[in-house]
N, C-alpha and C. Protein backbone atom coordinates (compact mmCIF):
# COMPACT_ATOMS: atom_id res chain seq x y z
N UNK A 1 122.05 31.49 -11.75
CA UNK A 1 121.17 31.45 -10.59
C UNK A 1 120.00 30.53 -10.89
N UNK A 2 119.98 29.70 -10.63
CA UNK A 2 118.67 28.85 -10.50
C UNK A 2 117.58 28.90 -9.30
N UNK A 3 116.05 28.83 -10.06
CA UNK A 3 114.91 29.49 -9.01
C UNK A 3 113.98 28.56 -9.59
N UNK A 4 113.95 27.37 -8.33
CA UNK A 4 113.00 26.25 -8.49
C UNK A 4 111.54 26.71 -8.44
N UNK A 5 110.90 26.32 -9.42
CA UNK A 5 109.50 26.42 -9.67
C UNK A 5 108.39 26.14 -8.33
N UNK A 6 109.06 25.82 -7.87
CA UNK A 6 107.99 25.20 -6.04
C UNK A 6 108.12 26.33 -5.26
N UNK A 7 109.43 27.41 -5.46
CA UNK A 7 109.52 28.30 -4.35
C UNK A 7 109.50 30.02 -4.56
N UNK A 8 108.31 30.15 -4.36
CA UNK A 8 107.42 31.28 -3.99
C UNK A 8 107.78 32.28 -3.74
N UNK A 9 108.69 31.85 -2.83
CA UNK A 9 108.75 32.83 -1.69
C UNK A 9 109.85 34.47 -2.26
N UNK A 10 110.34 33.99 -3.28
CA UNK A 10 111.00 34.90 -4.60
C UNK A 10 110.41 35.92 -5.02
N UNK A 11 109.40 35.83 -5.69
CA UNK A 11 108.52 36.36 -6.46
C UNK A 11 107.21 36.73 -5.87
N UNK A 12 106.77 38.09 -6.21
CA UNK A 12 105.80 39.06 -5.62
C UNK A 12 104.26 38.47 -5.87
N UNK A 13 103.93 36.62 -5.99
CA UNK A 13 103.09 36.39 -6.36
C UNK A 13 102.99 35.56 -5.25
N UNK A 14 101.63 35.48 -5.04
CA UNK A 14 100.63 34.11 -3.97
C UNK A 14 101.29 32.89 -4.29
N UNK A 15 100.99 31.77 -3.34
CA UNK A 15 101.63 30.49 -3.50
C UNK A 15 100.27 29.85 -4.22
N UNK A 16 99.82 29.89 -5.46
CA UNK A 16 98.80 28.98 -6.17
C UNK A 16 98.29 27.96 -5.14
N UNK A 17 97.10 27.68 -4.74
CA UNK A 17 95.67 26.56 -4.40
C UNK A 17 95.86 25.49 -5.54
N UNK A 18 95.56 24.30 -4.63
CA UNK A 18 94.63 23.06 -5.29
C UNK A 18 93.12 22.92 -4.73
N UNK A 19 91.93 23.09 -5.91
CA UNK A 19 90.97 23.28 -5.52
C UNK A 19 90.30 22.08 -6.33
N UNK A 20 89.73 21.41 -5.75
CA UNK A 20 89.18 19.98 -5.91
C UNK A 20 87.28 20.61 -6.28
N UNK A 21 87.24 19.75 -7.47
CA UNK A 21 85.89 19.93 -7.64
C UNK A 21 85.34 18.32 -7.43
N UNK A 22 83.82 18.36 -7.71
CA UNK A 22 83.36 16.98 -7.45
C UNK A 22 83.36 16.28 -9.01
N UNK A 23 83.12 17.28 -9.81
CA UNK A 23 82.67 16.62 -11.41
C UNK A 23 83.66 17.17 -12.32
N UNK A 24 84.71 16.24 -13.22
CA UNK A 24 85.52 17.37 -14.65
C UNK A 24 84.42 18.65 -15.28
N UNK A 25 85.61 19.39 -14.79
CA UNK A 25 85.19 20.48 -15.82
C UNK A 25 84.06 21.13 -15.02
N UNK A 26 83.89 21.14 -14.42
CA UNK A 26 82.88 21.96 -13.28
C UNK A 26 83.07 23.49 -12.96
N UNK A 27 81.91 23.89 -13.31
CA UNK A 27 82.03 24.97 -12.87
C UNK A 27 82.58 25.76 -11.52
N UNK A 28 83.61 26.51 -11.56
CA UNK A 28 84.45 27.36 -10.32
C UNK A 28 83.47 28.52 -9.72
N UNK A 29 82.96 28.48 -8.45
CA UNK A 29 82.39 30.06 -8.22
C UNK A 29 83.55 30.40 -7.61
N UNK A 30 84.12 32.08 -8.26
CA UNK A 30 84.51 32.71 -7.82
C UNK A 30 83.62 34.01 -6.65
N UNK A 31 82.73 34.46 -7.37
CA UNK A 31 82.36 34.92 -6.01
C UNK A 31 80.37 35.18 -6.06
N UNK A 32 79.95 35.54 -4.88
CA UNK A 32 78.76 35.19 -5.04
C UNK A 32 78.21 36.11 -3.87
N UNK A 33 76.97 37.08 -4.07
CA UNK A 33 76.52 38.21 -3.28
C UNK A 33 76.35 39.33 -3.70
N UNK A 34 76.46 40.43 -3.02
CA UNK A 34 75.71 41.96 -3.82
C UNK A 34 76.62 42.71 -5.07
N UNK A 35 75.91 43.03 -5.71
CA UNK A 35 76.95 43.27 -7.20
C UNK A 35 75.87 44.42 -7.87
N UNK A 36 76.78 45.38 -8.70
CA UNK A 36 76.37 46.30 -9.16
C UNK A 36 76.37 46.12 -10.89
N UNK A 37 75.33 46.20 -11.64
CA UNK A 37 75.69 46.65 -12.74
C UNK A 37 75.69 48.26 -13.33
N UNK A 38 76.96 48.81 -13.91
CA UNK A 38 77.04 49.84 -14.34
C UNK A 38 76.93 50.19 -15.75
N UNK A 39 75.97 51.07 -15.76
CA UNK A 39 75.65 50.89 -17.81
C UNK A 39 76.34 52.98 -17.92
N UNK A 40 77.51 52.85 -18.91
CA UNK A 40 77.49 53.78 -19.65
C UNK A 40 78.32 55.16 -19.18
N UNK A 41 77.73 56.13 -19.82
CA UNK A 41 78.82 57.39 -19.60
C UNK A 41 77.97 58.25 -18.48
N UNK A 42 76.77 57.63 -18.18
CA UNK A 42 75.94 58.72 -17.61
C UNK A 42 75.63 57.65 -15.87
N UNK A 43 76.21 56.47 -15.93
CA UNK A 43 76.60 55.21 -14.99
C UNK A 43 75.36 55.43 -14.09
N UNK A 44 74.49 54.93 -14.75
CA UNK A 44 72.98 54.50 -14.51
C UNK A 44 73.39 53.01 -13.65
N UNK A 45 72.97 53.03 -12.32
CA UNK A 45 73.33 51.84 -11.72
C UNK A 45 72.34 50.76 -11.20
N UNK A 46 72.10 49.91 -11.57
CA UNK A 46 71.15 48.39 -11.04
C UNK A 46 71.89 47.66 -10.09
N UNK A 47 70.97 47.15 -9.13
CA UNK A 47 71.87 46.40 -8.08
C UNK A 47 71.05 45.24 -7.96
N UNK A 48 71.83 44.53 -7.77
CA UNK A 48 71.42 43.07 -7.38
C UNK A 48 72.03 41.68 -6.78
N UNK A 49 71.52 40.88 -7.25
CA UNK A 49 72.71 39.34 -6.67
C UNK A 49 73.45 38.97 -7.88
N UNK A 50 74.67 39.16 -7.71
CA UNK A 50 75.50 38.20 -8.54
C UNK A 50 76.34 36.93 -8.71
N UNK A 51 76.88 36.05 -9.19
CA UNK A 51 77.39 35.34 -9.10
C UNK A 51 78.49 34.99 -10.36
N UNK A 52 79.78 34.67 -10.20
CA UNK A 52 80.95 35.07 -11.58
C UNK A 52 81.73 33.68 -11.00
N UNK A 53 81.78 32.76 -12.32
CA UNK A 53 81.99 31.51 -12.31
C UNK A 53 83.51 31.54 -13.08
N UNK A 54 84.10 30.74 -12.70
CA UNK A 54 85.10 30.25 -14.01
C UNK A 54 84.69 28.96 -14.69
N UNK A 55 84.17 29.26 -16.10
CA UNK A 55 84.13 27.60 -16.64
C UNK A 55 84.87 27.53 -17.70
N UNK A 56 84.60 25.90 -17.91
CA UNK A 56 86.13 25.36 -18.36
C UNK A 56 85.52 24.94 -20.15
N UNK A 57 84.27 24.34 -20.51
CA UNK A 57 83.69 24.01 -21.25
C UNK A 57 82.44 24.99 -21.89
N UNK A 58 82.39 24.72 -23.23
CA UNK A 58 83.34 24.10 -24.23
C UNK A 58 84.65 24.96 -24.19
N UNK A 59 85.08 26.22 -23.92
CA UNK A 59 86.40 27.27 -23.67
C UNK A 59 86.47 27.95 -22.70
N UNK A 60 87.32 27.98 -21.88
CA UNK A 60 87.62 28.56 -20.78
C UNK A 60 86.61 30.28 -20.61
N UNK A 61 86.16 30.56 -19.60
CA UNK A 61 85.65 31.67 -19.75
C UNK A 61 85.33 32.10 -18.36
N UNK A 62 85.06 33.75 -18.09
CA UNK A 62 84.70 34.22 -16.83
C UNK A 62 83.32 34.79 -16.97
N UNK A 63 82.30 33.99 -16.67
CA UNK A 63 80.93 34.03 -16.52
C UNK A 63 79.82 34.81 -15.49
N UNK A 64 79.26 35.87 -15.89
CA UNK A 64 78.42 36.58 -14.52
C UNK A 64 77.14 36.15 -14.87
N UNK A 65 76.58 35.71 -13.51
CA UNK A 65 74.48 35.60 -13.69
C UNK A 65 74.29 36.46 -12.48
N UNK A 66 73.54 37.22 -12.86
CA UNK A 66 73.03 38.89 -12.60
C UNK A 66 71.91 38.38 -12.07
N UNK A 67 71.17 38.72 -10.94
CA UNK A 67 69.73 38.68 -10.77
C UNK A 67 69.15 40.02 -10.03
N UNK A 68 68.29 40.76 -10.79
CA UNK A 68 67.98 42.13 -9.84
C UNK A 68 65.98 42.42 -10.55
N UNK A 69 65.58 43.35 -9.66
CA UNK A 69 64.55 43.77 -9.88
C UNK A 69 63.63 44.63 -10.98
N UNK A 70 63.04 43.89 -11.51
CA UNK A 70 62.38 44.81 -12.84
C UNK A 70 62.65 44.16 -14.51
N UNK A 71 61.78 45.22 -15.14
CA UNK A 71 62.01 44.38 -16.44
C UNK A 71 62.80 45.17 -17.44
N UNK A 72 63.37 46.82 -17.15
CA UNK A 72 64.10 47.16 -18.41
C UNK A 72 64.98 48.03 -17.38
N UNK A 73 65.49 47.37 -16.78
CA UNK A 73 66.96 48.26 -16.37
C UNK A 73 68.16 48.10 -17.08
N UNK A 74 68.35 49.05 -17.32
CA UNK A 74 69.95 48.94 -18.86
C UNK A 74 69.66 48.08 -19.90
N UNK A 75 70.57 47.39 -20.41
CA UNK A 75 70.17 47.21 -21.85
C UNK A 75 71.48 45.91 -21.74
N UNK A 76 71.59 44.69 -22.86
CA UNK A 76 72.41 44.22 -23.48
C UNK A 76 73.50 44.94 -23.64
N UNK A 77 74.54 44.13 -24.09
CA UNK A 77 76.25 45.03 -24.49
C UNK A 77 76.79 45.06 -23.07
N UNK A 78 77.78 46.09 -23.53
CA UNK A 78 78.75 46.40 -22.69
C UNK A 78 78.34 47.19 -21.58
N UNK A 79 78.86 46.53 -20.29
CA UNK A 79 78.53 47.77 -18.88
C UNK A 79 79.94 47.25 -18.17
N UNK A 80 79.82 47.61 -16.76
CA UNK A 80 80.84 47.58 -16.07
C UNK A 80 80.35 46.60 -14.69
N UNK A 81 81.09 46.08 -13.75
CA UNK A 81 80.27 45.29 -13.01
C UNK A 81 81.09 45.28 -11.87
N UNK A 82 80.63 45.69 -10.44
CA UNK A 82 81.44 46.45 -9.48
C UNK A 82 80.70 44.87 -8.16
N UNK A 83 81.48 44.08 -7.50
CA UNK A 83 81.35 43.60 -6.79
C UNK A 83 81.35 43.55 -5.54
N UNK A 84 80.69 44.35 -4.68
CA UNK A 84 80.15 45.17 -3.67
C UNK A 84 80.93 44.50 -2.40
N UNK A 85 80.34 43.16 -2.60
CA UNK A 85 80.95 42.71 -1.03
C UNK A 85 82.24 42.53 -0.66
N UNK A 86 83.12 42.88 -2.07
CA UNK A 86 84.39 42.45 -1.54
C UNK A 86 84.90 43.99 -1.18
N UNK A 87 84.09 45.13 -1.19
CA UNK A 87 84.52 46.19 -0.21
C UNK A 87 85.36 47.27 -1.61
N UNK A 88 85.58 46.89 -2.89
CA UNK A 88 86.61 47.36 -3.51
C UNK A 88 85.73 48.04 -4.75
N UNK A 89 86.70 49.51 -4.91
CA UNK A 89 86.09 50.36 -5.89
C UNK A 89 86.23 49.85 -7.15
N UNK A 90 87.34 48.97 -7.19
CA UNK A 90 87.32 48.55 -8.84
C UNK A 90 86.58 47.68 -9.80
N UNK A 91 86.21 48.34 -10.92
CA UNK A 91 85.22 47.43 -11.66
C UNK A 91 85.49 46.83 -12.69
N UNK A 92 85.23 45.63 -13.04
CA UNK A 92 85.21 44.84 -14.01
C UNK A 92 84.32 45.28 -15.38
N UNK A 93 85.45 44.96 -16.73
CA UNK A 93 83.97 45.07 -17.70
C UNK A 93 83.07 43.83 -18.27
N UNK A 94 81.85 43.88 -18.93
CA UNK A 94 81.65 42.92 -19.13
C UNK A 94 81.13 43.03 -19.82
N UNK A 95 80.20 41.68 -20.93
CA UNK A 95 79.24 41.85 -21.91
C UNK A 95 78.27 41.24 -21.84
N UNK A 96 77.20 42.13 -21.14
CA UNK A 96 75.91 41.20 -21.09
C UNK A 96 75.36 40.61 -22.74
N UNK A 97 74.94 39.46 -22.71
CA UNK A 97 74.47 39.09 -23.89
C UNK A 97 73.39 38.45 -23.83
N UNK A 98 72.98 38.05 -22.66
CA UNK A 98 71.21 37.71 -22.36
C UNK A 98 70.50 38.05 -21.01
N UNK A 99 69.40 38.20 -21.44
CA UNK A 99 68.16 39.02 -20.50
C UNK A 99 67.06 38.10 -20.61
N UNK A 100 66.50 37.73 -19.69
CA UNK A 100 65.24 36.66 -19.46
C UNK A 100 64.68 37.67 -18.02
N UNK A 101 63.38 37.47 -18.10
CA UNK A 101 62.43 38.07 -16.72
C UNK A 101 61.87 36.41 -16.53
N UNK A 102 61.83 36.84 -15.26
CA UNK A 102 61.43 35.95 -14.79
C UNK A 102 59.67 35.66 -14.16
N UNK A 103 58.94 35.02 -14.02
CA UNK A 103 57.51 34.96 -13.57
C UNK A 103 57.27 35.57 -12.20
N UNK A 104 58.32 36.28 -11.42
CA UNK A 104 58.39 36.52 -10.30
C UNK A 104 58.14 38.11 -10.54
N UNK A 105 58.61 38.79 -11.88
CA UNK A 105 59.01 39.71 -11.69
C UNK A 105 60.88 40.28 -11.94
N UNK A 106 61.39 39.00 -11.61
CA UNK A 106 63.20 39.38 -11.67
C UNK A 106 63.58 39.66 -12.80
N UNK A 107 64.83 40.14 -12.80
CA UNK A 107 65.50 40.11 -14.37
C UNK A 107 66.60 39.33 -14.25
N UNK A 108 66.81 38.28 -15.00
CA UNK A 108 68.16 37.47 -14.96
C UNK A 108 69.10 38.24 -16.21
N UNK A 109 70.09 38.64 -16.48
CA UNK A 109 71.46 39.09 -16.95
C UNK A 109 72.26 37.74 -16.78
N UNK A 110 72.87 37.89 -18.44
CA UNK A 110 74.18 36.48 -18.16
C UNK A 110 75.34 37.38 -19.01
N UNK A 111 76.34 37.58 -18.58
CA UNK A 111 77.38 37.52 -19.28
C UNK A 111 79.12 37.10 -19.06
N UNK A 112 80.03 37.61 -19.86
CA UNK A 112 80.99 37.48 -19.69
C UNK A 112 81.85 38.79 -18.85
N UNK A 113 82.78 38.33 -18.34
CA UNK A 113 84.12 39.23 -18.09
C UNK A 113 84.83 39.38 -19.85
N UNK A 114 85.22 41.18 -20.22
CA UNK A 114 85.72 40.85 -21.29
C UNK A 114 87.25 41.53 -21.30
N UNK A 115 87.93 41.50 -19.87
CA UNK A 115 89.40 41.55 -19.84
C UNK A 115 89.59 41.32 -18.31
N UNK A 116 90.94 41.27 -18.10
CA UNK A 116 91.50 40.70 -16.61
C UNK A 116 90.93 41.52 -15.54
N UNK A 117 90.50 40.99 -14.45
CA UNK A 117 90.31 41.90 -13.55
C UNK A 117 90.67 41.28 -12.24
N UNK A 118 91.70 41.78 -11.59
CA UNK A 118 92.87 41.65 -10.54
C UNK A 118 91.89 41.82 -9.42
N UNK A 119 92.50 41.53 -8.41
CA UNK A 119 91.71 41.28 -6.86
C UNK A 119 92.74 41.00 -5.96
N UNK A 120 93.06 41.96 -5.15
CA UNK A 120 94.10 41.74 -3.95
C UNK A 120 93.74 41.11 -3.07
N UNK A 121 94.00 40.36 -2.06
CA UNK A 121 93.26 39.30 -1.45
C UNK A 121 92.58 38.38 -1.73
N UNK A 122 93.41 37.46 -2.61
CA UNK A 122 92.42 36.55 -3.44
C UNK A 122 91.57 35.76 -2.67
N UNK A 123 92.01 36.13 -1.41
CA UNK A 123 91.28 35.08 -0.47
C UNK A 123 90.05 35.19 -0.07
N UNK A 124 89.59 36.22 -0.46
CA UNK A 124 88.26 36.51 -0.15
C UNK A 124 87.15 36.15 -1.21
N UNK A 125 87.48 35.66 -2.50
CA UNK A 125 87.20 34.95 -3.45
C UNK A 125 86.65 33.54 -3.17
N UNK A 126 85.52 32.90 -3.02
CA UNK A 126 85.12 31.51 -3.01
C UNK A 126 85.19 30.63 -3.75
N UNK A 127 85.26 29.14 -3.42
CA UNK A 127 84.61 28.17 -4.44
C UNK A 127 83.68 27.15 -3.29
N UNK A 128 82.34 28.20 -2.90
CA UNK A 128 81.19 27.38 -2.24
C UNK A 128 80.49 26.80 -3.95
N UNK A 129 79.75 26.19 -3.13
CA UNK A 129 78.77 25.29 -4.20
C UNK A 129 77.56 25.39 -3.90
């Protein structure tokens, strides 16, 4: 049985996008708007704006920049990170690894995604700029 690589329509998966950036290696937003960070066993929750990139340089990686109110909500390490607007209970983990305040008052959070995290409707996923 032969099952040409072009046809989709087989297999329980989406037909893959071509998504054109302006610059190599440019950063991908995947998604961008209200986002939760979740710290711990006792799921102490911060809310704020997020934004979770795919970049390509120097190694492929899934990138979150956190922006929310105050100067010591949760901590560095590991939390969980729940993306509000796309309506869905499931959460991503992640590893925050930097904290900067900002002169405003904000707290900026940067980290990684640190395993797969699936999304039904990929379509509701962006690449605005």
């Amino acid at each position: 049985m032969d099952i040409e690589i072009n046809d989709f329509s087989k297999w329980d998966i989406p037909k893959p996008r071509l998504y054109l950036q302006r610059f190599p290696s440019q950063a991908f937003l995947l998604y961008r708007g209200f986002a939760e960070i979740i710290y711990g066993d006792n799921e102490t929750v911060v809310e704020g704006q997020g934004r979770v990139t795919l970049e390509w340089h120097p190694t492929p990686c899934i990138k979150l920049h956190f922006i929310c109110q105050g100067h010591n909500d949760g901590e560095l390490g590991y939390a969980e990170l729940k993306l509000t607007e796309l309506g869905l209970e499931s959460r991503a983990k992640v590893h925050l690894w930097q904290s900067q305040t900002t002169q405003a008052g904000k707290r900026v959070l940067r980290g990684n995604l640190t395993e797969p995290f699936f999304v039904k409707g990929a379509s509701q996923l962006c690449n605005e700029q």
